[in-house]
PDB file of N, CA and C in Angstrom:
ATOM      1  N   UNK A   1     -59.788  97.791 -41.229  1.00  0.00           N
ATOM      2  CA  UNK A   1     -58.911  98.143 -40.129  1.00  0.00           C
ATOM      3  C   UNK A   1     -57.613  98.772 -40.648  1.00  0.00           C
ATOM      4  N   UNK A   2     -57.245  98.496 -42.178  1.00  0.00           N
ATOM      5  CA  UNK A   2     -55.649  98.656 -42.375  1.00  0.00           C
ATOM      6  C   UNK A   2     -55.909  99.920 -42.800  1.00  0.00           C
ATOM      7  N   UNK A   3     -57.160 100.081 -43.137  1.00  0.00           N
ATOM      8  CA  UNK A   3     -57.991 101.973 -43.918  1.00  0.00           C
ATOM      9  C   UNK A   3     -57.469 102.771 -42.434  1.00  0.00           C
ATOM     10  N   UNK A   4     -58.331 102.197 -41.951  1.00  0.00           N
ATOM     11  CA  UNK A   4     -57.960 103.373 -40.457  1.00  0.00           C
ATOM     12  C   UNK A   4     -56.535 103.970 -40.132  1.00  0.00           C
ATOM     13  N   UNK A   5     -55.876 102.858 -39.837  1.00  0.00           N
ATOM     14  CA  UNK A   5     -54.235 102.753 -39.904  1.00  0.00           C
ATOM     15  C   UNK A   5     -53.776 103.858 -40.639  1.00  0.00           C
ATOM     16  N   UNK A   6     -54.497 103.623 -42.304  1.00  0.00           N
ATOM     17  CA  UNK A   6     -53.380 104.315 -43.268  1.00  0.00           C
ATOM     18  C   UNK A   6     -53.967 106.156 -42.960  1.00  0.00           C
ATOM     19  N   UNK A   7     -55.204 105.939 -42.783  1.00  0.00           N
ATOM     20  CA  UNK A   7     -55.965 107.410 -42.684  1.00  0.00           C
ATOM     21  C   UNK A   7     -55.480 107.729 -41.619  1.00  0.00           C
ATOM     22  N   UNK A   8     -55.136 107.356 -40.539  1.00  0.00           N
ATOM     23  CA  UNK A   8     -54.423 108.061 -39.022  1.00  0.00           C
ATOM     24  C   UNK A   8     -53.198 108.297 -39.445  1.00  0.00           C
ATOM     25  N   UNK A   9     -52.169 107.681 -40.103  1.00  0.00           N
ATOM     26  CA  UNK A   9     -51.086 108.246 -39.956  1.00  0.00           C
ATOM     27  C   UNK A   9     -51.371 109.218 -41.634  1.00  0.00           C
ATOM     28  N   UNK A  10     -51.805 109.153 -41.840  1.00  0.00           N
ATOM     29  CA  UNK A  10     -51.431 110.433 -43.091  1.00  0.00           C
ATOM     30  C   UNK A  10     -51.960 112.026 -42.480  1.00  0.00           C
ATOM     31  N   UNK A  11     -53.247 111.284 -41.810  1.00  0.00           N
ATOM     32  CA  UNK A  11     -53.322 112.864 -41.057  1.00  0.00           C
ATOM     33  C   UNK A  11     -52.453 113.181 -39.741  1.00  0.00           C
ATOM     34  N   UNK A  12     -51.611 112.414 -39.599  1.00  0.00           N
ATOM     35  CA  UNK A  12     -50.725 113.384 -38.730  1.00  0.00           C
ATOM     36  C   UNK A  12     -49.879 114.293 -39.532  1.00  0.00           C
ATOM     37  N   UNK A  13     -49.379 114.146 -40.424  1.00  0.00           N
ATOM     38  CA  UNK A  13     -48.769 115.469 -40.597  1.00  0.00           C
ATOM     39  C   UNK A  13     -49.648 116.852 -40.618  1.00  0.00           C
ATOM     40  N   UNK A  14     -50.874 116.686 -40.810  1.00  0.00           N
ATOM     41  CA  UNK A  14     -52.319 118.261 -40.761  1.00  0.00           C
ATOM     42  C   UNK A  14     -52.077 118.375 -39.220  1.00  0.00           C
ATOM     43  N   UNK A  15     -51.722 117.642 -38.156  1.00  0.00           N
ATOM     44  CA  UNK A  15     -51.461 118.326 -36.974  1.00  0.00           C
ATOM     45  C   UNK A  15     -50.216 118.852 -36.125  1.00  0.00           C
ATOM     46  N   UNK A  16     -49.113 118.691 -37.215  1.00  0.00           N
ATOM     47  CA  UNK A  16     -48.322 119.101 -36.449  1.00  0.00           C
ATOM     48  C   UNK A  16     -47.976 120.547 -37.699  1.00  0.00           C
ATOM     49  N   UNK A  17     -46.878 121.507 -36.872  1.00  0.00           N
ATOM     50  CA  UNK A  17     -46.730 122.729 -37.195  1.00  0.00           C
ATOM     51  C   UNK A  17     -45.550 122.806 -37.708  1.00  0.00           C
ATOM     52  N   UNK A  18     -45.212 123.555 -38.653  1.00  0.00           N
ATOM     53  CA  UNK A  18     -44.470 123.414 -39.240  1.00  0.00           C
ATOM     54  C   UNK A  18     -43.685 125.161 -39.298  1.00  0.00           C
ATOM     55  N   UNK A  19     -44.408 125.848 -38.398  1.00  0.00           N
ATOM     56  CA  UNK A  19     -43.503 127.132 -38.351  1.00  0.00           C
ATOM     57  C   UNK A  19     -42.510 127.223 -36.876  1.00  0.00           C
ATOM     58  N   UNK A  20     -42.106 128.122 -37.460  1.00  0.00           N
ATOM     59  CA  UNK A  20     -40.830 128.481 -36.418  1.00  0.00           C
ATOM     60  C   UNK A  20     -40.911 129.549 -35.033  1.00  0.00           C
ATOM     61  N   UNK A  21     -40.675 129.592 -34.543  1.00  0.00           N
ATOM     62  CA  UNK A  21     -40.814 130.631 -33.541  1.00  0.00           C
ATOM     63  C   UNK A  21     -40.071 131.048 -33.050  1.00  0.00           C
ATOM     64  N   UNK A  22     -39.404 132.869 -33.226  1.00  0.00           N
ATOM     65  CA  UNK A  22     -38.064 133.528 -33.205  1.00  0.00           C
ATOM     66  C   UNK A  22     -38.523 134.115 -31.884  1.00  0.00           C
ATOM     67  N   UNK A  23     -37.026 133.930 -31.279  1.00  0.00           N
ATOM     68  CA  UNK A  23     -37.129 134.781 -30.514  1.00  0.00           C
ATOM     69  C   UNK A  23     -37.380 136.370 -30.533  1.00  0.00           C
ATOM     70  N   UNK A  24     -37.668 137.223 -30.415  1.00  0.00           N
ATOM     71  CA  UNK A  24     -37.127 138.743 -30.877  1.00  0.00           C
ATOM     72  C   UNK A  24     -35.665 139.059 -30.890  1.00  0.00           C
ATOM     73  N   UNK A  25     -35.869 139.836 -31.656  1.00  0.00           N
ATOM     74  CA  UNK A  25     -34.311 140.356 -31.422  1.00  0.00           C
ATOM     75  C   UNK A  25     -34.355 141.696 -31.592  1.00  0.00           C
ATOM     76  N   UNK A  26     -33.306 142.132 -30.228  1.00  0.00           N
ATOM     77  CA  UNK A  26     -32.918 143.594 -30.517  1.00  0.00           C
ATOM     78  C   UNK A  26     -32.013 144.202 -31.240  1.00  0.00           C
ATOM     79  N   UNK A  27     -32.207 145.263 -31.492  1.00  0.00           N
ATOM     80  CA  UNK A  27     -31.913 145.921 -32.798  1.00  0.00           C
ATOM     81  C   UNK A  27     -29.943 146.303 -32.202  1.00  0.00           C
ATOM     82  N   UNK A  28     -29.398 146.112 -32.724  1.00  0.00           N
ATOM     83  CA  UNK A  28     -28.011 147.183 -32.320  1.00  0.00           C
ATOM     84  C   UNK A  28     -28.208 148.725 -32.125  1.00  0.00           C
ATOM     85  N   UNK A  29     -27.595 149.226 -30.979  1.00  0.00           N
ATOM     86  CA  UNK A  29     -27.272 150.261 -30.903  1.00  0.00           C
ATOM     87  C   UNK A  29     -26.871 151.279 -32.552  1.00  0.00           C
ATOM     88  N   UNK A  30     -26.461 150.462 -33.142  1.00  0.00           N
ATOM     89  CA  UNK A  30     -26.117 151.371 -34.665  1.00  0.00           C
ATOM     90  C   UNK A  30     -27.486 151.450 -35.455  1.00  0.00           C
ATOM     91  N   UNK A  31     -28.652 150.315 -35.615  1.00  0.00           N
ATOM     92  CA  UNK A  31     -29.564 150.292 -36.061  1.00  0.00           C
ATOM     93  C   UNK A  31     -30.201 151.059 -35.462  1.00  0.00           C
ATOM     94  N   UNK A  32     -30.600 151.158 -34.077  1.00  0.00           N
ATOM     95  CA  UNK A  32     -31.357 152.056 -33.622  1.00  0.00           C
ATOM     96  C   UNK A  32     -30.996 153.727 -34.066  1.00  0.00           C
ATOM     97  N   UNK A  33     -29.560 153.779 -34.092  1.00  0.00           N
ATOM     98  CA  UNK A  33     -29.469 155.198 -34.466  1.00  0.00           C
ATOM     99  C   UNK A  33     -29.710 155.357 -35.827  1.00  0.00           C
ATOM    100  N   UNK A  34     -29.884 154.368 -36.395  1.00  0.00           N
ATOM    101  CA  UNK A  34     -29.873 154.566 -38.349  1.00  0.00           C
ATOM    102  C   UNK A  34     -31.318 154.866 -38.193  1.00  0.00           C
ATOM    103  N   UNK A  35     -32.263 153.915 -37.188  1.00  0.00           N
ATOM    104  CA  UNK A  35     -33.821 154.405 -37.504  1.00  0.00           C
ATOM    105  C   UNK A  35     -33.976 155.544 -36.975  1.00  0.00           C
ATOM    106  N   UNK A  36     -33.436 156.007 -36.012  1.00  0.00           N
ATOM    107  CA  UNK A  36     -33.634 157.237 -35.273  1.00  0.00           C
ATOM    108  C   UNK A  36     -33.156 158.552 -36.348  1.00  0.00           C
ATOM    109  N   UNK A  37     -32.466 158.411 -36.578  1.00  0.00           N
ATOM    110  CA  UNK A  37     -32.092 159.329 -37.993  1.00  0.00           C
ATOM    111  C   UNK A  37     -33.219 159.784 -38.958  1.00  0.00           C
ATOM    112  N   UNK A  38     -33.502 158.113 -39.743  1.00  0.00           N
ATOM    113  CA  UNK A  38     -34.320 158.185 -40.371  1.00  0.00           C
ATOM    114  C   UNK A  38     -35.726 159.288 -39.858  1.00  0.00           C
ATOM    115  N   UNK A  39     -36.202 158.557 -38.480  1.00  0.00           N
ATOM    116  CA  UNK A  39     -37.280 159.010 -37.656  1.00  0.00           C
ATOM    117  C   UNK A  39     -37.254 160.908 -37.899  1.00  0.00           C
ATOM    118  N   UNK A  40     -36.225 161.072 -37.825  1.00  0.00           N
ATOM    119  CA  UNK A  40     -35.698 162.986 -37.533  1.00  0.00           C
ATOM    120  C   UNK A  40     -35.623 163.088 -39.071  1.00  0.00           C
ATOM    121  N   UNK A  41     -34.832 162.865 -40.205  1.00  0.00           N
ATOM    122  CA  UNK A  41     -35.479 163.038 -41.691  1.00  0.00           C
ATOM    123  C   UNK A  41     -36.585 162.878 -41.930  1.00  0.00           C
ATOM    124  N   UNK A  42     -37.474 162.301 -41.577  1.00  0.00           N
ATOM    125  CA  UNK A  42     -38.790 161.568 -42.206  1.00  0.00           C
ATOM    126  C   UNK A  42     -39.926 163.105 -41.462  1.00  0.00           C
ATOM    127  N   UNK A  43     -39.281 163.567 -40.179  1.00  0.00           N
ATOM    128  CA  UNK A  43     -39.967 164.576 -40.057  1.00  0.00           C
ATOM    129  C   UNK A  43     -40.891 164.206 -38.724  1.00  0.00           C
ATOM    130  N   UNK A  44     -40.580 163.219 -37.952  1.00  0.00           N
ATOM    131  CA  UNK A  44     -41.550 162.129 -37.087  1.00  0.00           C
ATOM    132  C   UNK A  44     -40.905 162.682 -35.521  1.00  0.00           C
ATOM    133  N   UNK A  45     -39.581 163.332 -35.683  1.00  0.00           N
ATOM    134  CA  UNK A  45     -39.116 163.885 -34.658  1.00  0.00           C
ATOM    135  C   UNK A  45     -38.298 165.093 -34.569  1.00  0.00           C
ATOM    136  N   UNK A  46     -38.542 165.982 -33.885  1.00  0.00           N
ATOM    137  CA  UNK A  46     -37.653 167.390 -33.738  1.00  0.00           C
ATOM    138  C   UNK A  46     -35.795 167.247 -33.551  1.00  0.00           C
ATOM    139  N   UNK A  47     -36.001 168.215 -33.677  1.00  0.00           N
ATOM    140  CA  UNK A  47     -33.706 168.337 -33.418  1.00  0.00           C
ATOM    141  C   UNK A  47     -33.952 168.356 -31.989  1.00  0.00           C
ATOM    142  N   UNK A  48     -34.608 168.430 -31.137  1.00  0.00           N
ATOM    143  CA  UNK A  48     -34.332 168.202 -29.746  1.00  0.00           C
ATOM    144  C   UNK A  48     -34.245 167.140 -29.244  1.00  0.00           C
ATOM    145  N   UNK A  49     -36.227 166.155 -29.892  1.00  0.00           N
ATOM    146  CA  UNK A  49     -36.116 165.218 -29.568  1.00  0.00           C
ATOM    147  C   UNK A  49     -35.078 164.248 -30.257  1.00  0.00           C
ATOM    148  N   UNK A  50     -34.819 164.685 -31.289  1.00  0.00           N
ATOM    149  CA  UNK A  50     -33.488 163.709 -31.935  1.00  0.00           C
ATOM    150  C   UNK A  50     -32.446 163.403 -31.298  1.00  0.00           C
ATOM    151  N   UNK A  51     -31.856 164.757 -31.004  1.00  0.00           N
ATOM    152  CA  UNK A  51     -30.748 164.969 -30.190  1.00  0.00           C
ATOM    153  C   UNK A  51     -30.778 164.183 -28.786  1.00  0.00           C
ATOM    154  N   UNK A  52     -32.041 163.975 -27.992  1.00  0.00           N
ATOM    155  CA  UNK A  52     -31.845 163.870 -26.710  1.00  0.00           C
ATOM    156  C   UNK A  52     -31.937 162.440 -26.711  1.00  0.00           C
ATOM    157  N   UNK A  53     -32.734 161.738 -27.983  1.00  0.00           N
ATOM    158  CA  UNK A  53     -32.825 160.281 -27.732  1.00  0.00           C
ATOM    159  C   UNK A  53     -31.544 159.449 -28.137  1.00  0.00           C
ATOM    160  N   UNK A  54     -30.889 160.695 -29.143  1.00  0.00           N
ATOM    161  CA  UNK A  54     -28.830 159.860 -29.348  1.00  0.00           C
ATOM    162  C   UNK A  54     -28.477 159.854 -28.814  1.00  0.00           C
ATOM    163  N   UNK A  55     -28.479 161.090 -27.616  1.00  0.00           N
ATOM    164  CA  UNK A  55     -27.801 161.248 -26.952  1.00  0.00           C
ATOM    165  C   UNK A  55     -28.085 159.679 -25.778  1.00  0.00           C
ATOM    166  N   UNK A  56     -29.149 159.501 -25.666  1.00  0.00           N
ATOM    167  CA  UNK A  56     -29.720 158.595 -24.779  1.00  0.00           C
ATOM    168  C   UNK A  56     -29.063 157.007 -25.412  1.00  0.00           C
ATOM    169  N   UNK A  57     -29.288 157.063 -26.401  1.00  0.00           N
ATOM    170  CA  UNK A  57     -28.179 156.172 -26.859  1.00  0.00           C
ATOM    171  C   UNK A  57     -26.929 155.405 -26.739  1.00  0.00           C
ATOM    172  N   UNK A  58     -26.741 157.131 -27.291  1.00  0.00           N
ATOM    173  CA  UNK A  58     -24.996 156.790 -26.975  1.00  0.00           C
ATOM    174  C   UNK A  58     -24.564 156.485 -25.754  1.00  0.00           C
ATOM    175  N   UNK A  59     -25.235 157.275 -24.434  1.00  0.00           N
ATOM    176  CA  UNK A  59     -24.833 157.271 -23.106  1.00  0.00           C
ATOM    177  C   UNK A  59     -25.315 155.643 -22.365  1.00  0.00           C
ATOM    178  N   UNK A  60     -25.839 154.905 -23.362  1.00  0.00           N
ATOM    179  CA  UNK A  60     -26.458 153.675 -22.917  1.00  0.00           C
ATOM    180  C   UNK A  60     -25.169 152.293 -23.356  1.00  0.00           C
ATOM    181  N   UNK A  61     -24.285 152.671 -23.757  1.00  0.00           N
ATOM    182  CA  UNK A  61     -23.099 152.135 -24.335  1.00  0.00           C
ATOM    183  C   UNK A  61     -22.283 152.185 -23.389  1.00  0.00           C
ATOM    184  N   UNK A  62     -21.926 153.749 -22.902  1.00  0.00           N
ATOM    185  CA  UNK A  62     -20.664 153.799 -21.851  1.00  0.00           C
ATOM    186  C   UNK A  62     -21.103 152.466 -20.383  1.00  0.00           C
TER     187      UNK A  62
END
């Protein structure tokens, strides 16, 4: 009986979890423009679309 005992509580720690769970997080307005940059160097977006999504940006601040 004292086997059982000791074998139940040692396997509780195999059932409980031990990770974390983040919320998301959004990026800052400055990060987004650092990736958006990047995005327009890297070649992934045009000077228009670059332009129009900073611009979208920036105008999301005022």
């Amino acid at each position: 009986m004292a086997f059982l005992a000791v074998a139940a509580v040692l396997a509780l720690p195999a059932c409980s979890s031990t990770d974390v769970v983040r919320a998301p997080v959004e990026a800052t307005i400055g990060q987004q423009l650092i990736d958006l940059k990047s995005a327009f160097n890297n070649g992934a977006l045009s000077s228009r679309e670059y332009d129009s999504q900073r611009r979208r940006l920036i105008d999301s601040v005022k």
